[in-house]
C-alpha atoms as a PDB file:
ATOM      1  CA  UNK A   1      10.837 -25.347 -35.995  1.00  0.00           C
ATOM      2  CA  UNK A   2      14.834 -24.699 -36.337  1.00  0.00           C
ATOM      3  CA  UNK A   3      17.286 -27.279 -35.901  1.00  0.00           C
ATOM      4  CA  UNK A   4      20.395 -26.944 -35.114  1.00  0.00           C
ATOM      5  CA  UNK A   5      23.448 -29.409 -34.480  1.00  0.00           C
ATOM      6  CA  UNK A   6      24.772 -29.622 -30.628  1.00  0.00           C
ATOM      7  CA  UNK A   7      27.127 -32.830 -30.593  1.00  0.00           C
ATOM      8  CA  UNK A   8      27.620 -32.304 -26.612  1.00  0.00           C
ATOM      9  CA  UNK A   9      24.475 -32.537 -25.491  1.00  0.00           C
ATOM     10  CA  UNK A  10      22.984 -35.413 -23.768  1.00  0.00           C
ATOM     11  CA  UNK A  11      20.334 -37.370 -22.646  1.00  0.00           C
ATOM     12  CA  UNK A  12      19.233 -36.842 -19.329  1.00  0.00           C
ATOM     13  CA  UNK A  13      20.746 -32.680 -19.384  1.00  0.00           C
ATOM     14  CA  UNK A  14      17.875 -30.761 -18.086  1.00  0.00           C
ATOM     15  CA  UNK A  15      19.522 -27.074 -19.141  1.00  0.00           C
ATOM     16  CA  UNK A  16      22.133 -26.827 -22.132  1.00  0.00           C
ATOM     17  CA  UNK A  17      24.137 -23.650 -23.166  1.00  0.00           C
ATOM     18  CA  UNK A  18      24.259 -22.988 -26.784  1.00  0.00           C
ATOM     19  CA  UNK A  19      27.373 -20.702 -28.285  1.00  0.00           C
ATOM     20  CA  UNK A  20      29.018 -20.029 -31.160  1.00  0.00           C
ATOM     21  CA  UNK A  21      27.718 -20.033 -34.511  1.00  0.00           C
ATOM     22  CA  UNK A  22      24.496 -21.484 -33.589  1.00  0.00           C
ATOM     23  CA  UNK A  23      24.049 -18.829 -30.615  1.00  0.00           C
ATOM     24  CA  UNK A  24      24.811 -16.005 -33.279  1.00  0.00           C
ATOM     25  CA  UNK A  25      22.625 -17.531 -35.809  1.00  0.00           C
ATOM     26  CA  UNK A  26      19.446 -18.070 -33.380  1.00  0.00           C
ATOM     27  CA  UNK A  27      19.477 -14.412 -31.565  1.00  0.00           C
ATOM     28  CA  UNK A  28      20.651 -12.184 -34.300  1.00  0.00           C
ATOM     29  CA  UNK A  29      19.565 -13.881 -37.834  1.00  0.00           C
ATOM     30  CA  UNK A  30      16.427 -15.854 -36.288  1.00  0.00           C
ATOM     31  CA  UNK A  31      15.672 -12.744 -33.487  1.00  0.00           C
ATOM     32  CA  UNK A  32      14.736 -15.452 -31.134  1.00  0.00           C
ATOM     33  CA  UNK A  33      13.143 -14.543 -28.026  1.00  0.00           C
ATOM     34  CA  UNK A  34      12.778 -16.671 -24.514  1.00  0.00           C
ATOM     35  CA  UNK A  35       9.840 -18.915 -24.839  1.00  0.00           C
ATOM     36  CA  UNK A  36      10.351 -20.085 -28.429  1.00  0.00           C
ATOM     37  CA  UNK A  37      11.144 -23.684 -28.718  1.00  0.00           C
ATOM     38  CA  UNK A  38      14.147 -25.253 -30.793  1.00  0.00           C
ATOM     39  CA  UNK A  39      15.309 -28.798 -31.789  1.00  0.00           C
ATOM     40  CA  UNK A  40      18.610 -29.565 -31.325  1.00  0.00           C
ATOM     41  CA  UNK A  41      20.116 -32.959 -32.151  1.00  0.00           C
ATOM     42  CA  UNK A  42      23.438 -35.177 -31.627  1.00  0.00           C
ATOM     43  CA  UNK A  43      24.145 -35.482 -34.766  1.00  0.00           C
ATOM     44  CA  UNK A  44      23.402 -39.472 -33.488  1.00  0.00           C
ATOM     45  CA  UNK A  45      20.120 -40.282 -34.118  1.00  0.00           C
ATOM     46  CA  UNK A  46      18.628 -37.824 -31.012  1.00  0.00           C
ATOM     47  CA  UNK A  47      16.796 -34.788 -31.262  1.00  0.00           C
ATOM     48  CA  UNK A  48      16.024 -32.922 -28.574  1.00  0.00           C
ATOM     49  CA  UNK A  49      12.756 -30.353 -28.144  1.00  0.00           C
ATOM     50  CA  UNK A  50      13.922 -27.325 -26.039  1.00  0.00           C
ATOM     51  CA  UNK A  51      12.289 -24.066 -24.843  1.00  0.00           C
ATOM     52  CA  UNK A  52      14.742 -20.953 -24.644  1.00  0.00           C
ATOM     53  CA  UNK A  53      15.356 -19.614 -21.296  1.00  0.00           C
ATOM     54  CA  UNK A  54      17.693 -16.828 -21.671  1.00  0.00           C
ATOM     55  CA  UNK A  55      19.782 -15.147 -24.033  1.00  0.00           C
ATOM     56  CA  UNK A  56      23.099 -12.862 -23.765  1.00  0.00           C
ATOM     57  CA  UNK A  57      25.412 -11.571 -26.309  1.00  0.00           C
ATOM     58  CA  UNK A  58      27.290 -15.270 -26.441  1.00  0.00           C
ATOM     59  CA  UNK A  59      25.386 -17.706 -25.171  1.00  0.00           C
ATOM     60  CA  UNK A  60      21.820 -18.586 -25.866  1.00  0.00           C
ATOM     61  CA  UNK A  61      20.057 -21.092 -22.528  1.00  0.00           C
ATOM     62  CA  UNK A  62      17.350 -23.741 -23.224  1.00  0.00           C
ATOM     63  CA  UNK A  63      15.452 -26.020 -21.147  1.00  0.00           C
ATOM     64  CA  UNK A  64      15.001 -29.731 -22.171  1.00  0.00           C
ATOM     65  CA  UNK A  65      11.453 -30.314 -22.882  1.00  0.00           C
ATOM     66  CA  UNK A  66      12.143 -33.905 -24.220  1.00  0.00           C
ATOM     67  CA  UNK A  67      14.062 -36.059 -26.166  1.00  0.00           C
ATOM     68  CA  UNK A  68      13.696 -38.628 -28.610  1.00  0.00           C
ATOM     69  CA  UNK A  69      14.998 -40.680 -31.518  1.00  0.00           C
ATOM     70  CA  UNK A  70      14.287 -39.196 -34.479  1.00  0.00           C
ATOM     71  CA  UNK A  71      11.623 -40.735 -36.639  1.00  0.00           C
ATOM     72  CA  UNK A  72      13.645 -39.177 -39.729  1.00  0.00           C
ATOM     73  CA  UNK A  73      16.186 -41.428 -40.207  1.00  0.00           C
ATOM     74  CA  UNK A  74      16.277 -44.225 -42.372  1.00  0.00           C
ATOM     75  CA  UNK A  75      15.773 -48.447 -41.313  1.00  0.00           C
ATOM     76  CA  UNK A  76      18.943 -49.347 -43.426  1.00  0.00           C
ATOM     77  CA  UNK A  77      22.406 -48.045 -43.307  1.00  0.00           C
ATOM     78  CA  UNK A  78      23.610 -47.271 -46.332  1.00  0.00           C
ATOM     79  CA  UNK A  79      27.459 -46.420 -46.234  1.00  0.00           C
ATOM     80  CA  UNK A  80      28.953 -44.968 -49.905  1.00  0.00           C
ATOM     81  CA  UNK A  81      32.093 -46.043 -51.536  1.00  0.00           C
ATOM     82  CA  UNK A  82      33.077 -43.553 -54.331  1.00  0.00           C
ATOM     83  CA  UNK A  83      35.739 -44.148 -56.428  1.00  0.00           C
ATOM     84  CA  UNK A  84      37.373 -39.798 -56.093  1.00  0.00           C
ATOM     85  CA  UNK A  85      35.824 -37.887 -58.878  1.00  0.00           C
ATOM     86  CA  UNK A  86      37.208 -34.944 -60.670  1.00  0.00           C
ATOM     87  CA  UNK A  87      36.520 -31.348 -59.669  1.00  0.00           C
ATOM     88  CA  UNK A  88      33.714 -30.363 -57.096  1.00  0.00           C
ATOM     89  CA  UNK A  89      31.490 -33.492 -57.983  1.00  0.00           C
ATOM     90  CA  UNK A  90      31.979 -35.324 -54.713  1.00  0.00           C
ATOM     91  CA  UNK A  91      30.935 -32.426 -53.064  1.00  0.00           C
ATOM     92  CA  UNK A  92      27.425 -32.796 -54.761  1.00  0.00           C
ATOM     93  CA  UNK A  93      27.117 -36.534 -54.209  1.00  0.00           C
ATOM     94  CA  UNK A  94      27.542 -35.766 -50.438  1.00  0.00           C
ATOM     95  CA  UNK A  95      25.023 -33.425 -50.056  1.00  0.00           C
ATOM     96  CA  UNK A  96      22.534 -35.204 -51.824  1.00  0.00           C
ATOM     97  CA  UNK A  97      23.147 -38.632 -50.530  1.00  0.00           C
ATOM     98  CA  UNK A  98      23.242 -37.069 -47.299  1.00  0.00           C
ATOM     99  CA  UNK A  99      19.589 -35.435 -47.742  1.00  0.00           C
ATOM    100  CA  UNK A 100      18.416 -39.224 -49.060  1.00  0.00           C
ATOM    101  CA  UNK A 101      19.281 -40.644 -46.073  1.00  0.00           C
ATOM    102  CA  UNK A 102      23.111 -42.295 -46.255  1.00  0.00           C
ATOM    103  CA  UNK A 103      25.227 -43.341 -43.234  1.00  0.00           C
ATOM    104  CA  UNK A 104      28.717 -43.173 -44.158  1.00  0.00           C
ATOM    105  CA  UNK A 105      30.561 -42.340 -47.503  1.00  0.00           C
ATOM    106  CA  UNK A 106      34.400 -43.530 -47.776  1.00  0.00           C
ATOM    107  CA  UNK A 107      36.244 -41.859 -50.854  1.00  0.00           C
ATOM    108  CA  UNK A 108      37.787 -44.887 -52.446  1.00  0.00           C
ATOM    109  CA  UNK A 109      41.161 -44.870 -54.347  1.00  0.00           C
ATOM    110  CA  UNK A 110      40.249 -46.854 -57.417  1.00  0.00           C
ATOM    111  CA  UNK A 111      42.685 -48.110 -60.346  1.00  0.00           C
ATOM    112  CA  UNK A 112      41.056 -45.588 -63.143  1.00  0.00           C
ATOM    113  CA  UNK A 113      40.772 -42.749 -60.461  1.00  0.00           C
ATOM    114  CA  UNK A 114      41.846 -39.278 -62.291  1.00  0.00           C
ATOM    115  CA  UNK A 115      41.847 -36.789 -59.059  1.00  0.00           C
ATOM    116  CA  UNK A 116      44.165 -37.467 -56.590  1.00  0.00           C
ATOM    117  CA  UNK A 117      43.878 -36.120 -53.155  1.00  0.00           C
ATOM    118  CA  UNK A 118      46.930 -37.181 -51.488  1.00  0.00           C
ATOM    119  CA  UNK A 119      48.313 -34.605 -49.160  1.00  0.00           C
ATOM    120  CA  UNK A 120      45.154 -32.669 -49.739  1.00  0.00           C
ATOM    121  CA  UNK A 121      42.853 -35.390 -46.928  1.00  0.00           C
ATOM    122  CA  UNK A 122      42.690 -33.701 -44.275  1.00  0.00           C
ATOM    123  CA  UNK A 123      41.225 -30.388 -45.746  1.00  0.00           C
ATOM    124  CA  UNK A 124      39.303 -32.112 -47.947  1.00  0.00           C
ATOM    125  CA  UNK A 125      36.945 -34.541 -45.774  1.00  0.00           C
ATOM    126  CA  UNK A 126      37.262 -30.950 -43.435  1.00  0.00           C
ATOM    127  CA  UNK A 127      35.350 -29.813 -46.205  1.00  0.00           C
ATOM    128  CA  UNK A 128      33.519 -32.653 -46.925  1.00  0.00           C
ATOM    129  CA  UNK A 129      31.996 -33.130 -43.566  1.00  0.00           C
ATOM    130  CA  UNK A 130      30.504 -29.349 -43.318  1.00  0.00           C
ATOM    131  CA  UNK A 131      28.626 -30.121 -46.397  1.00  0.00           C
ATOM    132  CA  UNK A 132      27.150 -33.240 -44.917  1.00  0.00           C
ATOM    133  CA  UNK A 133      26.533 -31.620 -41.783  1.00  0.00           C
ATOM    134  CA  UNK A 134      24.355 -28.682 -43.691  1.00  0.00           C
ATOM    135  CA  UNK A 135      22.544 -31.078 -45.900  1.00  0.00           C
ATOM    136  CA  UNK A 136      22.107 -32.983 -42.935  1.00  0.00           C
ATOM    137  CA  UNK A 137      20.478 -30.055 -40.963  1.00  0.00           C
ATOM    138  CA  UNK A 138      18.630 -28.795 -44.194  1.00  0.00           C
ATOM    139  CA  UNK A 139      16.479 -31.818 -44.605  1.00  0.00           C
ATOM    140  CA  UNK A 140      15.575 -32.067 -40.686  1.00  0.00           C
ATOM    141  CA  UNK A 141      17.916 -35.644 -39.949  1.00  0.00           C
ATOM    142  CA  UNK A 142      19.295 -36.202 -36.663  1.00  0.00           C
ATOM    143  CA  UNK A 143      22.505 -38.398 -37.871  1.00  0.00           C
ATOM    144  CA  UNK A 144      24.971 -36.755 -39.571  1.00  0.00           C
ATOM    145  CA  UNK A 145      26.724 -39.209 -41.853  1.00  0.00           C
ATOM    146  CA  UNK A 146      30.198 -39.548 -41.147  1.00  0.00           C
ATOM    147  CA  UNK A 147      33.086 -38.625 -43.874  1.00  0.00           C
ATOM    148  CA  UNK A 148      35.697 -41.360 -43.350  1.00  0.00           C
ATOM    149  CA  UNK A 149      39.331 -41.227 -44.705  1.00  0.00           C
ATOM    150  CA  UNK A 150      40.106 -42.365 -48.058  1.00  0.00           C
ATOM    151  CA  UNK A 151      41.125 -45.948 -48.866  1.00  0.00           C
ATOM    152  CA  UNK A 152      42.258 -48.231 -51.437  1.00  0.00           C
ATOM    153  CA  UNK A 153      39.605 -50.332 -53.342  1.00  0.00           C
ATOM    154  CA  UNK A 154      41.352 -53.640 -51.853  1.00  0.00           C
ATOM    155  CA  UNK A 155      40.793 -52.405 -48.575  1.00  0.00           C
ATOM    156  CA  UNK A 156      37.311 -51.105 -48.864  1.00  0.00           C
ATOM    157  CA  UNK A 157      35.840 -54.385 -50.894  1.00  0.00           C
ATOM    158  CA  UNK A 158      36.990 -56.368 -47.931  1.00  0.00           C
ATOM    159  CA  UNK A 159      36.058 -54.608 -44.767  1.00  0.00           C
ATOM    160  CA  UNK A 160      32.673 -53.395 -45.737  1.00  0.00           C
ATOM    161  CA  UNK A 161      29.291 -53.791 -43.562  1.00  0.00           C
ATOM    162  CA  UNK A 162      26.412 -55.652 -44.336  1.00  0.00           C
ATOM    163  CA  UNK A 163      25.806 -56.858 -48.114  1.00  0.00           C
ATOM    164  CA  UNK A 164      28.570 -55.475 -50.652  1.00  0.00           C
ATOM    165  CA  UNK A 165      26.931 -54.371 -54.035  1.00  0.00           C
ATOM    166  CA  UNK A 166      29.196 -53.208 -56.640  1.00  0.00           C
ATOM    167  CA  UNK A 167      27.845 -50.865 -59.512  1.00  0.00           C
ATOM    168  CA  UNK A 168      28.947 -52.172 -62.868  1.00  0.00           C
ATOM    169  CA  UNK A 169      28.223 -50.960 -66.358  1.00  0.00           C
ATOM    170  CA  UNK A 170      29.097 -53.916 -67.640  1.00  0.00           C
ATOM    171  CA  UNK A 171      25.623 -55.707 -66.667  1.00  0.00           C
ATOM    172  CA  UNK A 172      24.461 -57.757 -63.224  1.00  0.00           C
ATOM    173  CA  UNK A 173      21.770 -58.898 -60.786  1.00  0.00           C
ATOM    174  CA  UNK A 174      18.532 -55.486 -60.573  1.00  0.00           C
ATOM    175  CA  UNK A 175      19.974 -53.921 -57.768  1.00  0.00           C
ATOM    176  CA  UNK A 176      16.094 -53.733 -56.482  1.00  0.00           C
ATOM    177  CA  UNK A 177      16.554 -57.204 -55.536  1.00  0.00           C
ATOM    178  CA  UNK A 178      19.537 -57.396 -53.341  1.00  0.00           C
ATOM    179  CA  UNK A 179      18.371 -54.596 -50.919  1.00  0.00           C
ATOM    180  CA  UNK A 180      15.659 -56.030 -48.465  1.00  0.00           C
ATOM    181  CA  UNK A 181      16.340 -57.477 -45.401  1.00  0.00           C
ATOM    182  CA  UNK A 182      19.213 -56.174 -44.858  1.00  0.00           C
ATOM    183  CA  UNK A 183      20.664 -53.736 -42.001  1.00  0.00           C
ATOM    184  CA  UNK A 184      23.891 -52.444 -43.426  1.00  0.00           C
ATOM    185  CA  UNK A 185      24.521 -51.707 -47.400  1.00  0.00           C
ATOM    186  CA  UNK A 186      27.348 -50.663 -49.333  1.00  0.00           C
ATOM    187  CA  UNK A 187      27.438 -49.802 -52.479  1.00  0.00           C
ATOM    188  CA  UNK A 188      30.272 -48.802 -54.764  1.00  0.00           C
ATOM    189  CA  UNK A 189      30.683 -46.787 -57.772  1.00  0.00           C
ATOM    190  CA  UNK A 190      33.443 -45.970 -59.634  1.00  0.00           C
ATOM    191  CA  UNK A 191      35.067 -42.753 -61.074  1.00  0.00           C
ATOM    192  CA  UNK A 192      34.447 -41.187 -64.234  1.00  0.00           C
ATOM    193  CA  UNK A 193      36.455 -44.430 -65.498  1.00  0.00           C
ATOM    194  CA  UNK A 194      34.220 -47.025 -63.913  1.00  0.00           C
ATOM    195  CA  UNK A 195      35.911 -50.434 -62.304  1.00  0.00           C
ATOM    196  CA  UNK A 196      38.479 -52.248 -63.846  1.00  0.00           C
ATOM    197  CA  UNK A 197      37.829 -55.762 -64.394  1.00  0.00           C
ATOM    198  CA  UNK A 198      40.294 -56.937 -62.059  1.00  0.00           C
ATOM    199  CA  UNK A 199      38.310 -55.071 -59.318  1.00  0.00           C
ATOM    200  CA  UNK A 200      35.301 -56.575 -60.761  1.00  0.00           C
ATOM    201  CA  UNK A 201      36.631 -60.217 -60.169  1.00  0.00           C
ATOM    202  CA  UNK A 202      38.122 -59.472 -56.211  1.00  0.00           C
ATOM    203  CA  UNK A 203      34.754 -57.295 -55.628  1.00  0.00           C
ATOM    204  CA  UNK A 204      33.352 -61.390 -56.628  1.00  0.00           C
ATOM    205  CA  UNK A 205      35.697 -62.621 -54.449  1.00  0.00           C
ATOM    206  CA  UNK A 206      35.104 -61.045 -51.644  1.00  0.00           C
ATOM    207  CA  UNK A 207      31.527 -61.677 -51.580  1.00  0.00           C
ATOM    208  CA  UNK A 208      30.059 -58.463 -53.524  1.00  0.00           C
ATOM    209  CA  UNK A 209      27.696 -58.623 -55.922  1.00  0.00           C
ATOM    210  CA  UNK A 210      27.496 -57.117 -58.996  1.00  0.00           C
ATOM    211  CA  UNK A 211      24.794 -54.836 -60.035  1.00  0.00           C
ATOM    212  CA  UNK A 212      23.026 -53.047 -62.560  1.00  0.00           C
ATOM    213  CA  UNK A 213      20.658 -49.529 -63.188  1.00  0.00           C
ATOM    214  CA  UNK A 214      19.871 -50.428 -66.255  1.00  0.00           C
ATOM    215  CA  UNK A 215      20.517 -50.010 -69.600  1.00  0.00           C
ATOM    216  CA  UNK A 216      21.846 -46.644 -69.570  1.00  0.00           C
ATOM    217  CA  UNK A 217      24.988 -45.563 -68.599  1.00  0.00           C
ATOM    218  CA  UNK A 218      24.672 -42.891 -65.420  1.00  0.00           C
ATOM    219  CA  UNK A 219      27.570 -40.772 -64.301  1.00  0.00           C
ATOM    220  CA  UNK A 220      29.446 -41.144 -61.433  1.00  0.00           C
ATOM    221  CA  UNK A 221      27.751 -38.268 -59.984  1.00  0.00           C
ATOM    222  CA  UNK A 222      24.317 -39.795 -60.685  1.00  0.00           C
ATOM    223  CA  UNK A 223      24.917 -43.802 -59.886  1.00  0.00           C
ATOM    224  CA  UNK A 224      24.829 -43.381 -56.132  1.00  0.00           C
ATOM    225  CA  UNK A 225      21.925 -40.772 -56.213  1.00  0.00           C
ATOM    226  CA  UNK A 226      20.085 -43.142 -57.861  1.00  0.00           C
ATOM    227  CA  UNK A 227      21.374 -46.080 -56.515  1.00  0.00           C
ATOM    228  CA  UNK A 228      20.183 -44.563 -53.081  1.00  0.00           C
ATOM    229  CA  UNK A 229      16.871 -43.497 -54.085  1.00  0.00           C
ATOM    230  CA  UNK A 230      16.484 -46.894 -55.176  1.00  0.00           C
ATOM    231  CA  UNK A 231      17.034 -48.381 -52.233  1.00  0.00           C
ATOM    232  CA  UNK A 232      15.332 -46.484 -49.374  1.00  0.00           C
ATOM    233  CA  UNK A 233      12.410 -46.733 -51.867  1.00  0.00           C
ATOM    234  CA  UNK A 234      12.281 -50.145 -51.693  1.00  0.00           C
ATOM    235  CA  UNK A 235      13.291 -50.735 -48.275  1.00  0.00           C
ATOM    236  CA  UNK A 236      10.094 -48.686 -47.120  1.00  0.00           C
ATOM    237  CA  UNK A 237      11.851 -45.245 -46.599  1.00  0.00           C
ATOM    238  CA  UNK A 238      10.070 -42.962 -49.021  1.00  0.00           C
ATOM    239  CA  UNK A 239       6.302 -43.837 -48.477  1.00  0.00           C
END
């Protein structure tokens, strides 16, 4: 059944009025009639079953059948520090930490950073956020993770949720056995440069753990693919 993102609906609406892109998309490139059903969501962890009613050149009417939390969405929240990567590559881990189930991801200003997006923010987390949005819609969530605005490492080691674990090439704890039992992650991973060890020793100090992959060394593309694979294996989410 299509899905489609409507952050102003709410629980309790009985009839909703889609327009826009998603209007154009579900009568012209779908050929939707009345009577066929479609699942919108919040973007907040809601989905919503609906039945069209009606449709017109630029607006497209549905009935609330019900409404739910989605059973899609992961037990953890996993929220993404990347140190900025060169070219397109944060664009990639986005998408596919989005489709794995991640809650947030903050682009982090790190000491060996190499791309720097000052002046460029605004556009780019503009950007950033559509591509979390479709990968969001493609694999059939109901939370779109949000893109937050960059910040420096100092600030980001210190105000993080939950249990801070810091991916290190240098060695550390399995990160397989920091992840249970916990409601909030974050995990951080450096540019193509990794972490300096100065950000290694105030990542210690402000309570962050340091953790390993494994023996090999994975780009900074890979590290929080796998590192999120990893843990919504082991906290139960892909069984």
């Amino acid at each position: 059944m299509p899905k489609f993102y409507e952050p102003n609906i709410l629980e309790g609406t009985e009839n909703y009025i889609i327009t826009g892109e998603n209007c154009r998309h579900i009568s012209r490139s779908l050929r939707m009639t009345t009577g066929d059903e479609i699942i919108l969501t919040d973007g907040k962890g809601t989905d919503f079953q609906t039945e069209v009613t009606n449709i017109t050149e630029s607006t497209v009417e549905v009935k609330i059948i019900s409404c739910e939390k989605s059973e899609n969405e992961a037990k953890v929240r996993l929220h993404l520090y990347q140190g900025v990567p060169k070219s397109d590559k944060m664009e990639l881990i986005i998408q596919k930490f989005t489709e794995l189930g991640g809650y947030s991801v903050t682009p982090t200003k790190t000491e060996f950073i190499v791309s720097d997006i000052s002046g460029k923010e605004e556009k780019k987390i503009g950007r950033w956020q559509k591509i979390a949005l479709e990968a969001a819609m493609q694999s059939k969530r109901a939370y779109i993770p949000e893109i937050k605005s960059p910040l420096k490492f100092k600030d980001a080691i210190k105000n993080a949720p939950g249990v801070k674990l810091l991916l290190y090439e240098g060695g550390g704890i399995p990160l397989k056995e920091l992840v249970k039992g916990n409601e909030d992650i974050s995990i951080f991973v450096g540019p193509e440069g990794g972490f300096s060890k100065n950000e290694v020793e105030l990542a210690k100090e402000n309570g962050a753990h340091i953790v390993t992959l494994g023996k090999r060394i994975l780009r900074t593309e890979t590290a929080p693919i796998a590192a999120a694979a990893i843990i919504m294996y082991e906290t139960g989410d892909m069984q």
